[in-house]
C-alpha atoms as a PDB file:
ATOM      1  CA  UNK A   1      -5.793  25.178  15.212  1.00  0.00           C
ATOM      2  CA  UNK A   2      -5.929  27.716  18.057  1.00  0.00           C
ATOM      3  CA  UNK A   3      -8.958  29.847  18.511  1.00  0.00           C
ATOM      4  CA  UNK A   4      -8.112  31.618  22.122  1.00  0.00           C
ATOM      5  CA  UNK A   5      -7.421  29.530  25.135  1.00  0.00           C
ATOM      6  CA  UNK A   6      -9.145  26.348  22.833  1.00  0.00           C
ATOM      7  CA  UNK A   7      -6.823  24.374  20.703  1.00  0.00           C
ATOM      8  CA  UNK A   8      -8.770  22.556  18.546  1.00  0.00           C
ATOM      9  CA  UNK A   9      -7.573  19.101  16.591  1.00  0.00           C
ATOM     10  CA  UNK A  10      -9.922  17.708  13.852  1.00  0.00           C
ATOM     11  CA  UNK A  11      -9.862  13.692  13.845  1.00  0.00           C
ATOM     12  CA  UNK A  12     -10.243  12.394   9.843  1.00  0.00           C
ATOM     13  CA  UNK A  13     -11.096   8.929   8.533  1.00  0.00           C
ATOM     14  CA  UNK A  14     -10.519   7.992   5.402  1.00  0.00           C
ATOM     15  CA  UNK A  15     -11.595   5.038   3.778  1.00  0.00           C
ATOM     16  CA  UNK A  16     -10.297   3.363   0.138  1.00  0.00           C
ATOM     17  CA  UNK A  17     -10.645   0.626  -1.949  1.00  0.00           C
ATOM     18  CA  UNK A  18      -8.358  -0.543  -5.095  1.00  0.00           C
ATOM     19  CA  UNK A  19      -9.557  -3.195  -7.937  1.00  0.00           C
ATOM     20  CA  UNK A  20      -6.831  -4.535 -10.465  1.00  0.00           C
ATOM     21  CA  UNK A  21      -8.000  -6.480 -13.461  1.00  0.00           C
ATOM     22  CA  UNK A  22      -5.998  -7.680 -16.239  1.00  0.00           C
ATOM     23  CA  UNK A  23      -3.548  -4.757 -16.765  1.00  0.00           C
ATOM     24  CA  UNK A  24      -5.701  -2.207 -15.722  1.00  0.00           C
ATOM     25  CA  UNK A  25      -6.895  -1.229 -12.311  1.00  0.00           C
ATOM     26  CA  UNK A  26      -8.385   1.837 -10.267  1.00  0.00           C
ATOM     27  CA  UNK A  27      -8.176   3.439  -6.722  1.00  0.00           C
ATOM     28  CA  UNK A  28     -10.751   5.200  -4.992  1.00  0.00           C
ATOM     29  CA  UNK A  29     -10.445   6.966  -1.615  1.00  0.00           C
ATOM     30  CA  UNK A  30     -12.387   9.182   0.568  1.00  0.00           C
ATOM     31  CA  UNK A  31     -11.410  11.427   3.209  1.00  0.00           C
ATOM     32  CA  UNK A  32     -13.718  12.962   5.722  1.00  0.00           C
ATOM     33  CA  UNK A  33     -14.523  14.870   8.881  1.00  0.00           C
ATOM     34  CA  UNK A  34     -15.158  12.511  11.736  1.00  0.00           C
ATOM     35  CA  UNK A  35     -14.969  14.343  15.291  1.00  0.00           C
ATOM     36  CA  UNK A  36     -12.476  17.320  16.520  1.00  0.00           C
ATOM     37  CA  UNK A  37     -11.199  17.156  20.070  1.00  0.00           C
ATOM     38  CA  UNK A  38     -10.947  20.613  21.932  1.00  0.00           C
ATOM     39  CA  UNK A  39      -8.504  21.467  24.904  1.00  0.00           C
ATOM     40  CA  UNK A  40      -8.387  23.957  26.819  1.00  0.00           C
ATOM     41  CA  UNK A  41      -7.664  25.350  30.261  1.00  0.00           C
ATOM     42  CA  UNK A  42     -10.275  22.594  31.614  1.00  0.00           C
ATOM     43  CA  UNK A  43      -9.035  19.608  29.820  1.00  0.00           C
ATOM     44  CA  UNK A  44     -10.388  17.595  26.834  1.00  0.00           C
ATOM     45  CA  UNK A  45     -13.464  17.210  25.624  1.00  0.00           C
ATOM     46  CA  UNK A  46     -14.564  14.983  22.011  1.00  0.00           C
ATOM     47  CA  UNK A  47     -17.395  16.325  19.639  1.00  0.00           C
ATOM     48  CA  UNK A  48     -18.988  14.948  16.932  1.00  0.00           C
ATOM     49  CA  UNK A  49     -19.709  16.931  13.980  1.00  0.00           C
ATOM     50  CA  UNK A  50     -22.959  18.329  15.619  1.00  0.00           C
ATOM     51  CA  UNK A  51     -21.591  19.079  18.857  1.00  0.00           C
ATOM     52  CA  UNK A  52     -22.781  16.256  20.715  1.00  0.00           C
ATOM     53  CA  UNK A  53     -20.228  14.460  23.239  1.00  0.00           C
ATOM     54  CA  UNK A  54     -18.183  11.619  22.336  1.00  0.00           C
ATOM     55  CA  UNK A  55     -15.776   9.474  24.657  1.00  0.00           C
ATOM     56  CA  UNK A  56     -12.507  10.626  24.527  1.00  0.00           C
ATOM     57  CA  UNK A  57     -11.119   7.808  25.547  1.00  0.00           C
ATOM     58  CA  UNK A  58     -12.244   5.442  23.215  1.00  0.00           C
ATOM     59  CA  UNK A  59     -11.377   8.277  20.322  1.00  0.00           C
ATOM     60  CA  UNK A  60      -7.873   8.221  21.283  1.00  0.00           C
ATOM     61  CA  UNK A  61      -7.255   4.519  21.420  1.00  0.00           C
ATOM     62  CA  UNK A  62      -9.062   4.119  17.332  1.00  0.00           C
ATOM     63  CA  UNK A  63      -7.490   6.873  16.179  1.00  0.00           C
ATOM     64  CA  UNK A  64      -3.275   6.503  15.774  1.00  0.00           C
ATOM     65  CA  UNK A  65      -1.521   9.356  16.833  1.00  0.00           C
ATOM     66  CA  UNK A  66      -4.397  11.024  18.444  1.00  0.00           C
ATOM     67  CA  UNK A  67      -3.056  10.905  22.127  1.00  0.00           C
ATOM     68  CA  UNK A  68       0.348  11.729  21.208  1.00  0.00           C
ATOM     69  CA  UNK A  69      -1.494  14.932  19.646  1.00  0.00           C
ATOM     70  CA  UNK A  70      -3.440  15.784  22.189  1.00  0.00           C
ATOM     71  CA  UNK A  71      -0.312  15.570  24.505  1.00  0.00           C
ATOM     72  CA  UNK A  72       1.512  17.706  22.749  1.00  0.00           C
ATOM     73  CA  UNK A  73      -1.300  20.386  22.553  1.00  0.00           C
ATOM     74  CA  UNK A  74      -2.113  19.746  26.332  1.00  0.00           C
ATOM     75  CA  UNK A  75       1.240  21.012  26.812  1.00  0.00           C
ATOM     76  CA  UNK A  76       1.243  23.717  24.782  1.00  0.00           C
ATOM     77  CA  UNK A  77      -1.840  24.755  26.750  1.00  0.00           C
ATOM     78  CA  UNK A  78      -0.277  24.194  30.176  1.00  0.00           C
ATOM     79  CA  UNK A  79       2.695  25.989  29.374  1.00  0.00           C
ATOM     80  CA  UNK A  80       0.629  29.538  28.664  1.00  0.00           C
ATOM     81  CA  UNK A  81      -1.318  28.967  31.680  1.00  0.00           C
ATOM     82  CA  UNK A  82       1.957  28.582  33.470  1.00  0.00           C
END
């Protein structure tokens, strides 16, 4: 999401579990809001849901796909700056 110069991507986790017995069997997962990373014409930054700084470095090697994300919007942001 794009809200001015800030390009803003929001980081999920989702958790589930699954139990079969006999023929039967049930899944339950949950998906929620973990951090969002910002970037903008000064780089990167990681938040936590109440704005309080996280590594950014450590986000993007947990999360898969992250960095490849946040290159792609780092261009995007270099490009209008450009």
């Amino acid at each position: 999401m794009k809200v001015g110069e800030v390009t803003l991507v929001p980081v999920w986790e989702f958790h589930s579990s699954s139990m079969v017995r006999g023929d039967g069997g049930s899944f339950v997962g949950m998906k929620r809001a973990k951090a969002i990373v910002a970037l903008g014409p000064r780089g990167a930054v990681a938040l936590d849901l109440n704005g309080g700084a996280l590594c950014l470095n450590e986000l993007l090697e947990e999360v898969p796909g992250l960095k490849e994300l946040v290159a792609e919007a780092g261009r995007s942001v270099t490009k209008e700056k450009g």
